[in-house]
Protein backbone atom coordinates (compact mmCIF):
# COMPACT_ATOMS: atom_id res chain seq x y z
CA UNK A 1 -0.40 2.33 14.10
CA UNK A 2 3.54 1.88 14.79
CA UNK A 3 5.73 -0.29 12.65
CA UNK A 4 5.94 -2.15 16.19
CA UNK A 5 2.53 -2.52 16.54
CA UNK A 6 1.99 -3.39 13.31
CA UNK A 7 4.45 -6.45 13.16
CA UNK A 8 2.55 -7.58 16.64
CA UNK A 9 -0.87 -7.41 13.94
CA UNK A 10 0.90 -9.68 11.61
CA UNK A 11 2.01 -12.10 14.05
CA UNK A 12 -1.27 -12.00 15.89
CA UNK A 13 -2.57 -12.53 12.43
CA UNK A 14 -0.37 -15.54 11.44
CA UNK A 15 -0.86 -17.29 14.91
CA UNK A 16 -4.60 -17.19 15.00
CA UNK A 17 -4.93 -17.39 10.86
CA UNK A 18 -7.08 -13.81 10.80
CA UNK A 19 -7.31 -12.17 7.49
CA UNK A 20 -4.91 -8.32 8.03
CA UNK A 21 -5.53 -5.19 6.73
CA UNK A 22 -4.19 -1.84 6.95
CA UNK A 23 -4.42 1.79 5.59
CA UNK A 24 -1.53 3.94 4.88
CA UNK A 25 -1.50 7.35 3.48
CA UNK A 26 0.92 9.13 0.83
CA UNK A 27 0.95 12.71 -1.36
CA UNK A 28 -3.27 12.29 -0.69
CA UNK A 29 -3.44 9.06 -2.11
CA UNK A 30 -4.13 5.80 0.67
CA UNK A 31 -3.56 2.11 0.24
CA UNK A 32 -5.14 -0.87 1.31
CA UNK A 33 -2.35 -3.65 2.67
CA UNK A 34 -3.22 -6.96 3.13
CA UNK A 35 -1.37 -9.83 4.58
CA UNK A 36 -0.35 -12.71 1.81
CA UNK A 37 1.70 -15.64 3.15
CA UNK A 38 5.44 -14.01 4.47
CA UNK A 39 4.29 -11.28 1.76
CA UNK A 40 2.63 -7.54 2.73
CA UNK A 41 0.72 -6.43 -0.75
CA UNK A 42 -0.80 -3.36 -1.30
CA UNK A 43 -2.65 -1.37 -3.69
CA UNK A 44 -3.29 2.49 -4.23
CA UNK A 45 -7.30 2.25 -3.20
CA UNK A 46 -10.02 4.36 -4.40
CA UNK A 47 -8.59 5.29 -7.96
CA UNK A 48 -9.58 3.28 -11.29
CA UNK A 49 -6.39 2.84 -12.20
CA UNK A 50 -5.00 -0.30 -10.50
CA UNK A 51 -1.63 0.52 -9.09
CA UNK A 52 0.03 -2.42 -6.76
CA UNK A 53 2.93 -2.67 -4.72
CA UNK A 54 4.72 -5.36 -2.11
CA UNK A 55 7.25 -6.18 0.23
CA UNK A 56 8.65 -8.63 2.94
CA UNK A 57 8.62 -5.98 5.99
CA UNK A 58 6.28 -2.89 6.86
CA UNK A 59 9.54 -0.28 6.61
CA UNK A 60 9.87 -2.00 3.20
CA UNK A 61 6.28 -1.47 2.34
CA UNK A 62 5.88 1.91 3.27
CA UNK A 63 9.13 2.95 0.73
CA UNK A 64 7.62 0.51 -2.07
CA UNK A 65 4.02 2.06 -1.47
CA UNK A 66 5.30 6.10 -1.90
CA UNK A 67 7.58 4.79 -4.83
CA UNK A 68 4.60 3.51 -6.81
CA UNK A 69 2.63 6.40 -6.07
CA UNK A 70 5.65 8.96 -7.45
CA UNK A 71 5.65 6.47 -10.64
CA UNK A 72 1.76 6.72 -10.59
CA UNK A 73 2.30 10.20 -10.89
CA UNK A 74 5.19 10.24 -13.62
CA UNK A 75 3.79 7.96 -15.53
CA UNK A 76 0.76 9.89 -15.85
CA UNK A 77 2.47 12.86 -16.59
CA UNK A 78 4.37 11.00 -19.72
CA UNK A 79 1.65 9.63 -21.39
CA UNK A 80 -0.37 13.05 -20.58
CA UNK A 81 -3.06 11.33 -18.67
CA UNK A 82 -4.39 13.27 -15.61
CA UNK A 83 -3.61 11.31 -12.51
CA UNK A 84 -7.17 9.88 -10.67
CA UNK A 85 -7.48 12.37 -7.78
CA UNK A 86 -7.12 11.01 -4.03
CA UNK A 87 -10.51 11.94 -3.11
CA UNK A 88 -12.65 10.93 -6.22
């Protein structure tokens, strides 16, 4: 889905008070976004670990959701923890 189309979901969303969701993709890993007030959140989906992100426009999102998988990854690679793959 564009970032166009996208904002169209949101306002569709906000106008008719329907609960949002989208999927985006990054290095393997996906996220679930959700639609919170003016807020998007997200987290990194089908790991254990419970990695989060947020922001107050999609373009925004999409930057905040590959940062947090890239610390994901660096973090895991500190404390010598092997990252959750995508697919498991």
């Amino acid at each position: 889905m564009s970032g166009r189309r996208f904002r169209l979901a949101l306002q569709a969303s906000a106008r008719h008070r329907c609960h949002m969701q989208k999927t985006m993709e990054y290095r393997g890993y996906q996220a679930e976004v959700s639609e919170e007030g003016e807020l998007l959140v997200g987290h990194i989906s089908v790991i254990r670990d419970r990695v989060g992100f947020h922001a107050e426009s999609f373009e925004a999102l999409r930057e905040a959701f590959r940062e947090a998988v890239d610390d994901y990854l660096d973090v895991c690679q500190i404390v010598g923890k092997s990252p959750a793959k995508p697919d498991t």
